[in-house]
Protein backbone atom coordinates (compact mmCIF):
# COMPACT_ATOMS: atom_id res chain seq x y z
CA UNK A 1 123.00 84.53 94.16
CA UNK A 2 123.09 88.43 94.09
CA UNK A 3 125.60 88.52 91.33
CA UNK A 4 122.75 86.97 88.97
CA UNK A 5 120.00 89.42 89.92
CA UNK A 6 119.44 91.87 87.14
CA UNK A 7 117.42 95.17 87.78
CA UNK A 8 114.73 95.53 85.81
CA UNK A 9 114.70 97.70 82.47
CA UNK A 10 113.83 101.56 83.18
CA UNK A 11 113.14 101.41 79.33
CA UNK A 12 109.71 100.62 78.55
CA UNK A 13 110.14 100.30 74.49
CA UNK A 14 111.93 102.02 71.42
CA UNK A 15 110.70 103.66 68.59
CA UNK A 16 113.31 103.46 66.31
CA UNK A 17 116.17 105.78 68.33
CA UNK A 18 114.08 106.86 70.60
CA UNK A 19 113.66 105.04 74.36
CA UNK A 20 110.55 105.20 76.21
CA UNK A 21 111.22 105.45 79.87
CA UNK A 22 108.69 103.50 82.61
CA UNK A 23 109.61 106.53 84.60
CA UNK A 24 107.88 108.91 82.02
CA UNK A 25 104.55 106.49 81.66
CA UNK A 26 104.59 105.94 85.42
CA UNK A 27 104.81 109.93 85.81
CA UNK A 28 101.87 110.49 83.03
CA UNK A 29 99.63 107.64 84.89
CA UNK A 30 100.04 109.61 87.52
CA UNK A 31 99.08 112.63 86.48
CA UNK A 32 96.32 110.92 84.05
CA UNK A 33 94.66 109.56 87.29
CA UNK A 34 94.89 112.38 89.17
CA UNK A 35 93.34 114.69 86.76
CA UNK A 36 90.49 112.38 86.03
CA UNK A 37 89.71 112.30 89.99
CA UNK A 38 90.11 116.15 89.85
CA UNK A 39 87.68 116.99 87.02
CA UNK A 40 84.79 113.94 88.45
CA UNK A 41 85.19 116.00 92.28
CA UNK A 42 85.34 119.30 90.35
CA UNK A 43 81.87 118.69 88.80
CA UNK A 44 80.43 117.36 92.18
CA UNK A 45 81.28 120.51 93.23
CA UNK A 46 79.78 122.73 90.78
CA UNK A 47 82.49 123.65 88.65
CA UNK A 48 82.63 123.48 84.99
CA UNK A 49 83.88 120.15 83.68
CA UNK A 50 86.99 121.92 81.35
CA UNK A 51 88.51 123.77 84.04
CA UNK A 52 90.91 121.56 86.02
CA UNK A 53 92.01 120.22 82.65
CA UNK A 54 93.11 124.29 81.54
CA UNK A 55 94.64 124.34 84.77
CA UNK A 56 96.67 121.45 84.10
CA UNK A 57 98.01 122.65 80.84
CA UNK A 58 99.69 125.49 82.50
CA UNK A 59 100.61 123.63 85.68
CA UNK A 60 102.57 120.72 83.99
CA UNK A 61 104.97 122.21 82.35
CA UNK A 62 105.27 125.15 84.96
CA UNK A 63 105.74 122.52 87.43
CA UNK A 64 108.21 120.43 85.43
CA UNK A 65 110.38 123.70 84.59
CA UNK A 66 109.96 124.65 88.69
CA UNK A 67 111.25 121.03 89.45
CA UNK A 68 114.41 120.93 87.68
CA UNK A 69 115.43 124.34 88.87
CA UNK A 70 114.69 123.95 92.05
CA UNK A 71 117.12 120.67 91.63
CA UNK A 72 120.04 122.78 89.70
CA UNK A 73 119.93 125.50 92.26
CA UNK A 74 120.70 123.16 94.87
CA UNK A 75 123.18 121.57 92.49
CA UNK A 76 124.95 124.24 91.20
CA UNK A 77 128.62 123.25 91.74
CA UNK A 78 127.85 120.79 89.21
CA UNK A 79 125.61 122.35 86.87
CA UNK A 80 127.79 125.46 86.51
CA UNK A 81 130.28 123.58 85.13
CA UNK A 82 128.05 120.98 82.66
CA UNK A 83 125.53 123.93 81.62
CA UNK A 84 124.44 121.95 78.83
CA UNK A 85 122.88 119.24 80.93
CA UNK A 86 120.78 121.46 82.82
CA UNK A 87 117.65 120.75 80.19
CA UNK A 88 117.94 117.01 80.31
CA UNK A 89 115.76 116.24 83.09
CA UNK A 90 115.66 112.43 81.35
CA UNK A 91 118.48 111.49 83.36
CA UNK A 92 116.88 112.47 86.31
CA UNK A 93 117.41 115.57 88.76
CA UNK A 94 113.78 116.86 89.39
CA UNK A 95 112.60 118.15 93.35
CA UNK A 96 109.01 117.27 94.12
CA UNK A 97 109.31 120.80 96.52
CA UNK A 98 109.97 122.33 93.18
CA UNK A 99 107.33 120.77 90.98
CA UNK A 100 104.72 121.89 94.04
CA UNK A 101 105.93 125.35 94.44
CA UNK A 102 105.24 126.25 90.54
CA UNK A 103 101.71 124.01 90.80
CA UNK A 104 100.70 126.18 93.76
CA UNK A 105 101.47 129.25 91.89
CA UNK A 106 100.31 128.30 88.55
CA UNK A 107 96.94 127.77 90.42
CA UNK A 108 96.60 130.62 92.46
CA UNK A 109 97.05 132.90 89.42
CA UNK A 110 94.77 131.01 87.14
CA UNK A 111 91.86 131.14 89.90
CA UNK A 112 92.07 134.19 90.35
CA UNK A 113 92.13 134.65 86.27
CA UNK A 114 88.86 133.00 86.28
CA UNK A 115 87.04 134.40 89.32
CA UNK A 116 87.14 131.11 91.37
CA UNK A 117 88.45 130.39 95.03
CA UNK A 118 91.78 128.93 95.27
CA UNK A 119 91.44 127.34 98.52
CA UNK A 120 88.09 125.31 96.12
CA UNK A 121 90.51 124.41 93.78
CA UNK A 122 93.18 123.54 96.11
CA UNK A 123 90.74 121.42 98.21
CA UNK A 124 89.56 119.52 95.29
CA UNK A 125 93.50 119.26 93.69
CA UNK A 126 94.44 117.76 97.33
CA UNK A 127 93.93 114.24 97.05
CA UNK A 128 95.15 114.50 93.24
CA UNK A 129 98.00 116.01 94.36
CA UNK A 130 98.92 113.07 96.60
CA UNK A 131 97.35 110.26 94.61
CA UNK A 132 99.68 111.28 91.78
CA UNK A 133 102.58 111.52 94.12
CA UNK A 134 101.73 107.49 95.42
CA UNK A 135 102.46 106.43 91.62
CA UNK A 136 105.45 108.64 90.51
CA UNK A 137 107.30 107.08 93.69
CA UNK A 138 106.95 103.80 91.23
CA UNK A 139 109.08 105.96 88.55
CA UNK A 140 112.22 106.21 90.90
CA UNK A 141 111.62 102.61 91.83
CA UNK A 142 112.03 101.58 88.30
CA UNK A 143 115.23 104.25 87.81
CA UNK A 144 116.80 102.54 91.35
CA UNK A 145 117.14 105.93 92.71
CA UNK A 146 115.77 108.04 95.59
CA UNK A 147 116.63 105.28 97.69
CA UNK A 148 118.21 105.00 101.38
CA UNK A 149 121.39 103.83 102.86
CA UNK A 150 122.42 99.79 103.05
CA UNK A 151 120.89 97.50 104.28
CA UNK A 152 120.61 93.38 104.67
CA UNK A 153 119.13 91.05 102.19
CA UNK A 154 117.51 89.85 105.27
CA UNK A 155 116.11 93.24 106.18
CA UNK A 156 114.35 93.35 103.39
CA UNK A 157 112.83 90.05 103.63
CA UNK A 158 112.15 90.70 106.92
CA UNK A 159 109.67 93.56 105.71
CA UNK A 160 107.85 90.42 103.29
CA UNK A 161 108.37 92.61 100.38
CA UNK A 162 107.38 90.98 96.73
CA UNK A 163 110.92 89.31 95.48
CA UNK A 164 111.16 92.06 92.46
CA UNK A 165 111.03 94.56 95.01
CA UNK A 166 114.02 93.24 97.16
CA UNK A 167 115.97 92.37 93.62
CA UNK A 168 115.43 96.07 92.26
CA UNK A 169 116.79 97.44 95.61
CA UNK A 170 120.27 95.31 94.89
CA UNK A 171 122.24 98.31 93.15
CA UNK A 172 126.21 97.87 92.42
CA UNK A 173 126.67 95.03 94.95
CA UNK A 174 124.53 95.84 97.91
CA UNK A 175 120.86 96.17 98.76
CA UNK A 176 119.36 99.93 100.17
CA UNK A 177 116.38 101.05 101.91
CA UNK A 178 113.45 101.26 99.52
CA UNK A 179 112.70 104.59 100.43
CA UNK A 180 110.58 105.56 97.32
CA UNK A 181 108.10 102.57 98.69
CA UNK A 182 107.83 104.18 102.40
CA UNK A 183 106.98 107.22 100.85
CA UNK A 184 104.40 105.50 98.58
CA UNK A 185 102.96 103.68 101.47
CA UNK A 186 102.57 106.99 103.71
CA UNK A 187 100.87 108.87 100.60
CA UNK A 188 98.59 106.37 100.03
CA UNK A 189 97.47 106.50 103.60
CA UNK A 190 97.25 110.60 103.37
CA UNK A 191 94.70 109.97 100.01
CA UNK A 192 92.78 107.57 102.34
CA UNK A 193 92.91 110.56 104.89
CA UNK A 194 91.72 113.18 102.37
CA UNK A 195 88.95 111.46 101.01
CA UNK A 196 87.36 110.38 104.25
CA UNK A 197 87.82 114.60 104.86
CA UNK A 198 85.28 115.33 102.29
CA UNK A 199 82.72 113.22 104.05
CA UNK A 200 82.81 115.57 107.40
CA UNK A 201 82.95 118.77 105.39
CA UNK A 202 85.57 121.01 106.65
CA UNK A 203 86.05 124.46 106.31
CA UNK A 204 87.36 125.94 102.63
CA UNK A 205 91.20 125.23 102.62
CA UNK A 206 91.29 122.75 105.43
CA UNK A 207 91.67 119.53 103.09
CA UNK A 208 94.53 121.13 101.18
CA UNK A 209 96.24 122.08 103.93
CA UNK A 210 95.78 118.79 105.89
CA UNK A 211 97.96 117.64 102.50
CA UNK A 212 100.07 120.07 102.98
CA UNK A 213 100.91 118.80 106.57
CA UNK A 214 100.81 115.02 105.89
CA UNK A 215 102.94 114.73 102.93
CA UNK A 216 105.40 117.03 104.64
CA UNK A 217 105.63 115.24 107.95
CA UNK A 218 106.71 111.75 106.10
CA UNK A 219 108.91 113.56 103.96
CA UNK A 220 110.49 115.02 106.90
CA UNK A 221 111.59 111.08 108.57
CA UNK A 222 111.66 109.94 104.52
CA UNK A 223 113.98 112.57 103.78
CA UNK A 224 116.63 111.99 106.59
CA UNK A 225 116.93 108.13 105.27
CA UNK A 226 117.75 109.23 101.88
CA UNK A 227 121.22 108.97 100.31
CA UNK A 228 120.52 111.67 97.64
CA UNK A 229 119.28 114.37 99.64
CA UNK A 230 120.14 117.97 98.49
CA UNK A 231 121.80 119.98 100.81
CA UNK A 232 121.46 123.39 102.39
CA UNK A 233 124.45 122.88 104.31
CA UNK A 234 126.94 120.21 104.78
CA UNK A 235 124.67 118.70 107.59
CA UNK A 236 121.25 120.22 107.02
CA UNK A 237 119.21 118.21 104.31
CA UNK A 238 116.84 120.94 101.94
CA UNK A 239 113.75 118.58 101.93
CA UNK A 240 113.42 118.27 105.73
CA UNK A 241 114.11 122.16 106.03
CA UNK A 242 111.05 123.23 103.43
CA UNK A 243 109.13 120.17 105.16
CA UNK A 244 109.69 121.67 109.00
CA UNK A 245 108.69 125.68 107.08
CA UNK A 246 105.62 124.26 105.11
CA UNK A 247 104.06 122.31 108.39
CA UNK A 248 104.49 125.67 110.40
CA UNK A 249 102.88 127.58 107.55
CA UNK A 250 100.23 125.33 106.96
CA UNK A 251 99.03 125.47 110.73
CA UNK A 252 99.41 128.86 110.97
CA UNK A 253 97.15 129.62 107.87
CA UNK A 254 94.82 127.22 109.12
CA UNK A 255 94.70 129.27 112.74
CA UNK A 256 94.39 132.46 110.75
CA UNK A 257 91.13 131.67 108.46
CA UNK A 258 89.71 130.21 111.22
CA UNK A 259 90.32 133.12 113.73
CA UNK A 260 89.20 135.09 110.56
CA UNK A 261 85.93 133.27 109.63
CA UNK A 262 87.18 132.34 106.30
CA UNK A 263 86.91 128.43 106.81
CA UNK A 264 83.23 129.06 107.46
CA UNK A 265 82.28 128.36 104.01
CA UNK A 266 82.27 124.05 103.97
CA UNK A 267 84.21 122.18 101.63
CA UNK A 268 80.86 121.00 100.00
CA UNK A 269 78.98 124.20 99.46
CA UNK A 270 79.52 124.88 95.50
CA UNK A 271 80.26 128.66 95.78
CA UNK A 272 82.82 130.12 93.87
């Protein structure tokens, strides 16, 4: 029976020579919905409507250009070698740790460019952030990658996946963990947790950092079930390294402005 399952297409349609990926339209959904939730919250909040949508135009393709080097850095062996591949992040090779480093940064400078918090922004960004993470997970699940090791048919079964889920994770003759789906799953329960956050009003930066601590903590047990991990060492996996670092930093920052008074301001008071 396996030998007659066919994955499905990672190309949506063609325009003449050129293929549209589902893993490009599942990325732009992604970011589509999450900007749309960021600019409604943003004008709850008393900002102007325009401004998470200029943020976005820098962050995107900062992010995108953080992502792949991020990846190449960590996959230099083989990069040095194929330089001229190094652009063609369609076949792939992106680092979520990447794409959020250049976000952050992107957003801390343009706050400060126009005379706005950055924890506001982050706060409000949060549950975008993760939102848009729950559907690009649906991009690798299309591309069969950033999956985990083997497993049963049974296994899967066992889990009562939908039947194209447990077909899509049959890949050269043997099924794998659909890790892009347990990191999907745990997302989507962090965006539950970050919304409900807003309702109790925490202090400025707490919602963002709450993200920062969720997403990294499944990454972390995500991470070590992965097949394609990039490594720091021959035995130490990069994602579960910067996930350990980023829940550390995220507590400690969240000690510090509360020692320092700086989480006094509430999530839902629309000061800049």
């Amino acid at each position: 029976m396996e030998k007659n399952i066919q994955p499905l297409d990672p190309v949506a349609f063609s325009l003449g020579p050129i293929q549209v990926y589902w893993y490009g339209i599942i990325i732009g959904a992604g970011i589509a919905i999450a900007l749309w939730l960021a600019i409604r919250e943003g004008e709850r909040r008393g900002l102007p409507k325009d401004i998470f949508a200029d943020l976005m135009l820098w962050a995107i393709p900062i992010s995108i250009i953080c992502a792949r080097i991020y990846y190449v850095i960590f996959q230099w062996d083989y990069y040095s070698q194929h330089p001229a591949e190094i652009p063609q992040i369609w076949n792939g090779g992106i680092a979520i740790h990447g794409a959020l480093i250049g976000a952050v940064a992107t957003a801390y400078v343009f706050a400060r460019s126009r005379n706005v918090s950055f924890w506001k922004l982050a706060d409000i960004a949060a549950p975008s952030l993760i939102i848009g993470q729950v559907i690009g997970r649906w991009g690798n699940f299309m591309n069969q990658e950033a999956h985990g090791g083997e497993v049963s048919r049974a296994f899967l079964e066992n889990l009562h996946l939908p039947e194209f889920i447990i077909n899509q994770m049959y890949i050269n003759g043997a099924y794998y963990h659909p890790t892009f789906l347990y990191e999907s799953v745990w997302n989507l329960l962090g965006f539950i947790l970050l919304m409900s956050l807003r309702r109790v009003n925490p202090g400025r930066g707490e919602i963002f950092l709450s993200y920062i601590i969720w997403y990294s903590i499944g990454r972390f047990f995500v991470e070590g079930m992965r097949t394609d991990s990039l490594m720091l060492t021959d035995t130490l996996r990069m994602a579960q390294t910067i996930s350990i670092v980023l829940i550390a930093a995220a507590a400690a920052v969240w000690v510090y402005r509360r020692v320092k008074g700086y989480s006094k301001i509430r999530y839902l008071e629309k000061t800049n």
